[in-house]
Protein backbone atom coordinates (compact mmCIF):
# COMPACT_ATOMS: atom_id res chain seq x y z
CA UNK A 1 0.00 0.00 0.00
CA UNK A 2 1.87 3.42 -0.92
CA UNK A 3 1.96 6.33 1.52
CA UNK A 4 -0.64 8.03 -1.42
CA UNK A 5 -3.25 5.75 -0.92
CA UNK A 6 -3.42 5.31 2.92
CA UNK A 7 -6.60 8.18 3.71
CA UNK A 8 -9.22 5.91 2.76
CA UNK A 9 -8.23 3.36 4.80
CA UNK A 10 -7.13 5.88 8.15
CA UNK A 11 -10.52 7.67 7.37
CA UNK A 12 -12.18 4.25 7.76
CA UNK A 13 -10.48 3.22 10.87
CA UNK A 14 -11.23 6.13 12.53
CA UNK A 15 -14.86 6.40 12.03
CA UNK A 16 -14.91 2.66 13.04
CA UNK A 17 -13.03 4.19 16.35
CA UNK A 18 -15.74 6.85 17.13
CA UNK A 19 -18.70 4.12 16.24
CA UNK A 20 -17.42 1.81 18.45
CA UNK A 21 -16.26 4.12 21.31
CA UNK A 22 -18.36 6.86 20.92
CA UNK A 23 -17.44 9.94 23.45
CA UNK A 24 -15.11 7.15 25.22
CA UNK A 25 -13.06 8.68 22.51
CA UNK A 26 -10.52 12.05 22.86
CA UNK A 27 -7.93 11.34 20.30
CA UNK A 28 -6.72 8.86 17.54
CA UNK A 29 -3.44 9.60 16.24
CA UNK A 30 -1.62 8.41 13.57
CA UNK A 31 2.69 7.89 14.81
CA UNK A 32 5.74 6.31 13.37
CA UNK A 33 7.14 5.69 10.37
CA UNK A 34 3.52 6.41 8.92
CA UNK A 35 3.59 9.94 9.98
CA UNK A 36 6.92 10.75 8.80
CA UNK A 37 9.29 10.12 6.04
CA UNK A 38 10.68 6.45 6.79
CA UNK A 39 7.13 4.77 5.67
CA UNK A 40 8.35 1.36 3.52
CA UNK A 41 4.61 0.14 1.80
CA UNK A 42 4.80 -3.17 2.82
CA UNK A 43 7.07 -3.53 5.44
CA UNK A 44 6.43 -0.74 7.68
CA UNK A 45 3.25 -0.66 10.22
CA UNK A 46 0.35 1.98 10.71
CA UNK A 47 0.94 2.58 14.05
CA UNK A 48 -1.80 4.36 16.32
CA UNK A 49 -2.37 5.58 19.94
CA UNK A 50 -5.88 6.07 21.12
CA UNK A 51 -6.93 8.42 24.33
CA UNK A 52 -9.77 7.34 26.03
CA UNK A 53 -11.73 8.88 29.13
CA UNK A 54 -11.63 5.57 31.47
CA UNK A 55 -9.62 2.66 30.19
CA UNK A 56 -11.12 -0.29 31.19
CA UNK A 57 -12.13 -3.91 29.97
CA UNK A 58 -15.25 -2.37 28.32
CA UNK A 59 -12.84 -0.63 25.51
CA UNK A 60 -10.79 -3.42 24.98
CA UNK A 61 -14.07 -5.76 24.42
CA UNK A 62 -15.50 -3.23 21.62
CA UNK A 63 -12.30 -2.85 19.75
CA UNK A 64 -11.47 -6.82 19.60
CA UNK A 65 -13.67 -7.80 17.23
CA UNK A 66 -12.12 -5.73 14.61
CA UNK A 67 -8.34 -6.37 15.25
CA UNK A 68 -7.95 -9.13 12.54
CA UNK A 69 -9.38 -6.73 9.74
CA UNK A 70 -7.66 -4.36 10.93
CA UNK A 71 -3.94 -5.76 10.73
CA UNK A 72 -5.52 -7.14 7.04
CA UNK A 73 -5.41 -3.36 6.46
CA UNK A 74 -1.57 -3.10 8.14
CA UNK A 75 -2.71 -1.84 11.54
CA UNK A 76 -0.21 -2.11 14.52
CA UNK A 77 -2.08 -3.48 17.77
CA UNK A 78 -2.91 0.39 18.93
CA UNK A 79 -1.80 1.72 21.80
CA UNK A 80 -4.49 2.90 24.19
CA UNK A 81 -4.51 5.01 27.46
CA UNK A 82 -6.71 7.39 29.11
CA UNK A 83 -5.52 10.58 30.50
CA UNK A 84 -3.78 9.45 33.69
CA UNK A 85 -2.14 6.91 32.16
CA UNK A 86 -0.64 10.07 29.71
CA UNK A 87 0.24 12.15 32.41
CA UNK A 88 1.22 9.53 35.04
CA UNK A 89 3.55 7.54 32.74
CA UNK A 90 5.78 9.64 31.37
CA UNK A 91 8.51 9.45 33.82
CA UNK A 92 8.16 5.48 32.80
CA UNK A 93 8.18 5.74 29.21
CA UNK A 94 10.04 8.70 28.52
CA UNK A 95 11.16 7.26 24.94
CA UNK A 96 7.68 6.22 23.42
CA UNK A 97 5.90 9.11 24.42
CA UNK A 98 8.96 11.23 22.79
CA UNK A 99 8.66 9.06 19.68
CA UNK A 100 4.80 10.02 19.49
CA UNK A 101 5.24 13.38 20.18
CA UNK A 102 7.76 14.25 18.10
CA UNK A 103 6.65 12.57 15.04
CA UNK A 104 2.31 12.29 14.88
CA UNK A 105 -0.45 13.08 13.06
CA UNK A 106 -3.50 13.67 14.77
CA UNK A 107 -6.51 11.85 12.96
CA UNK A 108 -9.42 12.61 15.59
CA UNK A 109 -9.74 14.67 18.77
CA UNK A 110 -7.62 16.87 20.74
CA UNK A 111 -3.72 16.63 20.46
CA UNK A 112 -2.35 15.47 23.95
CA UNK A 113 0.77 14.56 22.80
CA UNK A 114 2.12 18.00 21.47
CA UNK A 115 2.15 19.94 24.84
CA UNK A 116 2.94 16.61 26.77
CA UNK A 117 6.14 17.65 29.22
CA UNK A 118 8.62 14.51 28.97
CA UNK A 119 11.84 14.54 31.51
CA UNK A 120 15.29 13.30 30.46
CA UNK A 121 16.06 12.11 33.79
CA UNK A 122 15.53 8.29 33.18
CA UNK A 123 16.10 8.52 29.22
CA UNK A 124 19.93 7.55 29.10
CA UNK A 125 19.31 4.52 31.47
CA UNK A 126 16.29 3.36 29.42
CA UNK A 127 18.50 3.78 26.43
CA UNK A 128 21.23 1.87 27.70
CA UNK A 129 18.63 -1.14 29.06
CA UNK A 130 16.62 -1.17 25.81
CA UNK A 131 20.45 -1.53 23.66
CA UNK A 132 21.78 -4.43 25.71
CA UNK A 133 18.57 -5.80 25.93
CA UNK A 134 18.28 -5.91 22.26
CA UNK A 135 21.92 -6.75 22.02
CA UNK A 136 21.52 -9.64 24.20
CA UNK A 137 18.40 -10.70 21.69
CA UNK A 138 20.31 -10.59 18.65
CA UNK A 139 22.66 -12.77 19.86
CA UNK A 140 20.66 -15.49 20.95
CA UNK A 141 18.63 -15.16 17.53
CA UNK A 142 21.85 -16.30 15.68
CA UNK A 143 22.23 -18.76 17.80
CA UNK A 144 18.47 -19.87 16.31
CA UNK A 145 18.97 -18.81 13.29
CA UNK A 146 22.50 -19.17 11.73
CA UNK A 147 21.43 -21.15 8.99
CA UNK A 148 18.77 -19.70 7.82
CA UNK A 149 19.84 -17.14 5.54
CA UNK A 150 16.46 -15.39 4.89
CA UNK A 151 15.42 -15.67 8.48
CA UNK A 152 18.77 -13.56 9.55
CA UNK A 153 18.43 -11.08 6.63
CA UNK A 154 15.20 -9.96 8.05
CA UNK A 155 16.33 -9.93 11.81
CA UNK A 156 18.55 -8.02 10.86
CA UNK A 157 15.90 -5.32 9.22
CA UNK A 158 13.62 -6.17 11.88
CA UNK A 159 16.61 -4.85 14.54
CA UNK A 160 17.27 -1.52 12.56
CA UNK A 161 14.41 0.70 13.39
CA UNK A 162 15.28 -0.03 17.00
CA UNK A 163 18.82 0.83 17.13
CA UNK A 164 17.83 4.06 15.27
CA UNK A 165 15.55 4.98 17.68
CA UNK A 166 17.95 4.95 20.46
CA UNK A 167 20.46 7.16 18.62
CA UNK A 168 17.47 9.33 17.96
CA UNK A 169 16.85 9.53 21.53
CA UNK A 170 20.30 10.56 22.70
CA UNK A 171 20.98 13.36 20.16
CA UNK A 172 17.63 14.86 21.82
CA UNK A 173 19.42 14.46 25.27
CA UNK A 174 22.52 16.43 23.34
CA UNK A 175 19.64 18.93 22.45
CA UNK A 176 19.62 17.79 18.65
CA UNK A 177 15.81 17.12 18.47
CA UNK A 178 13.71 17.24 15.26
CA UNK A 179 15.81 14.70 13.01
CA UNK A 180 13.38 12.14 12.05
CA UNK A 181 14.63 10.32 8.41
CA UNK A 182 16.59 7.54 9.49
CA UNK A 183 19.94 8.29 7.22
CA UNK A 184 20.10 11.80 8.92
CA UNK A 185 19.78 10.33 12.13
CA UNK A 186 22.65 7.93 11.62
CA UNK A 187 24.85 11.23 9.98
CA UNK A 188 24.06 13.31 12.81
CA UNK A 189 24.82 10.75 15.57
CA UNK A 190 28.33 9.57 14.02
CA UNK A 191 29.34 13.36 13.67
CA UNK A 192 28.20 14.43 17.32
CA UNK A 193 29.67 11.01 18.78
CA UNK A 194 32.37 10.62 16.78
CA UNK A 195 31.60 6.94 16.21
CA UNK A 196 31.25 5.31 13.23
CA UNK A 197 28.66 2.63 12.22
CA UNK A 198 29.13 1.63 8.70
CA UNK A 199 26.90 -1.49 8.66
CA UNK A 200 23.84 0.38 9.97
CA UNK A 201 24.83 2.10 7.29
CA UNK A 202 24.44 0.24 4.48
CA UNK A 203 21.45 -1.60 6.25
CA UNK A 204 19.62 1.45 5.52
CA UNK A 205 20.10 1.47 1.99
CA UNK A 206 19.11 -2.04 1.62
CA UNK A 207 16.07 -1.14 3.76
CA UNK A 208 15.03 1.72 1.80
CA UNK A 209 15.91 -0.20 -1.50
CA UNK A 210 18.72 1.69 -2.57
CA UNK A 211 21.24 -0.96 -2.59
CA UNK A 212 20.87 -5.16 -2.25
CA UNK A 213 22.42 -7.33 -0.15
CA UNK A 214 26.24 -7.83 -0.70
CA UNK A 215 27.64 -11.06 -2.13
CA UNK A 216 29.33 -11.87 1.42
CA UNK A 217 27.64 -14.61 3.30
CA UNK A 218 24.82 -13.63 5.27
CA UNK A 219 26.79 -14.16 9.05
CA UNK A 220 29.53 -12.29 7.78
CA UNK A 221 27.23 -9.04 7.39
CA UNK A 222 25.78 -9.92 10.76
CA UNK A 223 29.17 -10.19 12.69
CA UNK A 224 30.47 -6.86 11.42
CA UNK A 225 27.03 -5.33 12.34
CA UNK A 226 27.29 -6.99 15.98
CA UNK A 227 30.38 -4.96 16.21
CA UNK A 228 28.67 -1.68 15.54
CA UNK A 229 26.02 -2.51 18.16
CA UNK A 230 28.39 -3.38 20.62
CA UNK A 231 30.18 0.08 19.74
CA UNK A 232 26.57 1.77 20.65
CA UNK A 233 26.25 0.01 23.90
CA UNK A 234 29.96 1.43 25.02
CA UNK A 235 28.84 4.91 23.54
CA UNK A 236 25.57 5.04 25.91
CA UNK A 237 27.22 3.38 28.65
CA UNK A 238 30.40 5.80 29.01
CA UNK A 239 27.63 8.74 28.69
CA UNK A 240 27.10 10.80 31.83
């Protein structure tokens, strides 16, 4: 489905929303990948946060029935909170509400997320949990997965957006905010952190199908890449 052609379908889903939830509904928003410029039809997700006034069983029970049609159409499961939940849990997840905030499109309601105060106090621990966390995963899917060619290729993609996300995250605790495209992110974070990560690099330009995969075997691509993650987790970790 090409960026072009998604309003039919987000105009759908969001008067299914406001059927179905009536004035339990304050806000559908439209974040990620979708909203911005690193959409990949196909591949990438329609990702969506809903506000509610009371989250409760009740909501979840209306909106089940429609989840299978609506990852048919490339949904994400949504995310859904009500108002405390926005408020109280930003000290908790300082790097998704960031992520929605800084890069959103507001299909329904009231935008929340655009005046929504987040602290960097916890950010550069989170970062450094989520990148050995995800380090740690990557390893032990090699382990799994070593000889399946295919399967690594697309752990590999499926890794990417991740990694980028942190770097993201830690220019804006440098005060770099408002880099979104995933090549500039990458540009801007070797040249503040004077770190290279070449195979991020070029994962990037397979992603956005500017380049194919080199002739090297498959675990060769994935050990240098291992190398550049393990250079991010000494970057975050020898931050102050």
């Amino acid at each position: 489905m090409a960026k072009t052609s998604l309003e039919p379908t987000l105009t759908q889903f969001t008067r299914e929303l406001r059927e179905l939830l009536g004035n339990q509904l304050l806000t559908v928003v439209l974040y990620g990948s979708a909203a911005g410029e690193n959409f990949v039809p196909g591949s990438s997700d329609l990702n969506t946060a809903l506000v509610v006034r009371h989250m409760g069983f009740e909501v979840l029970r209306k909106i089940q029935p429609r989840m299978a049609a609506w990852h048919k159409q490339g949904f994400a499961v949504p995310l859904i909170i009500d108002r405390n939940f926005l408020e109280r849990g930003r000290d908790v997840f300082p790097m998704e509400f960031s992520d929605i905030k800084e890069q959103h499109r507001v299909l329904w309601g009231d935008d929340m997320f655009a005046t929504l105060e987040i602290g960097g106090e916890y950010l550069r621990f989170l970062a450094e949990h989520e990148a050995r966390s995800r380090l740690l995963r990557l390893q032990a899917l090699y382990l799994e997965r070593a000889g399946e060619p295919p399967r690594l290729r697309q752990i590999l993609l499926d890794s990417l957006k991740t990694f980028l996300t942190l770097m993201r995250h830690l220019l804006r605790l440098q005060r770099k905010n408002g880099v979104q495209n995933y090549a500039e992110v990458l540009s801007l974070f070797e040249q503040h952190f004077q770190a290279p990560f070449p195979e991020v690099r070029r994962l990037i330009a397979i992603r956005q199908g500017n380049r194919d995969w080199p002739h090297e075997p498959v675990t060769e691509f994935f050990r240098k890449y291992l190398e550049d993650i393990q250079r991010l987790v000494s970057l975050i970790d020898e931050m102050p």
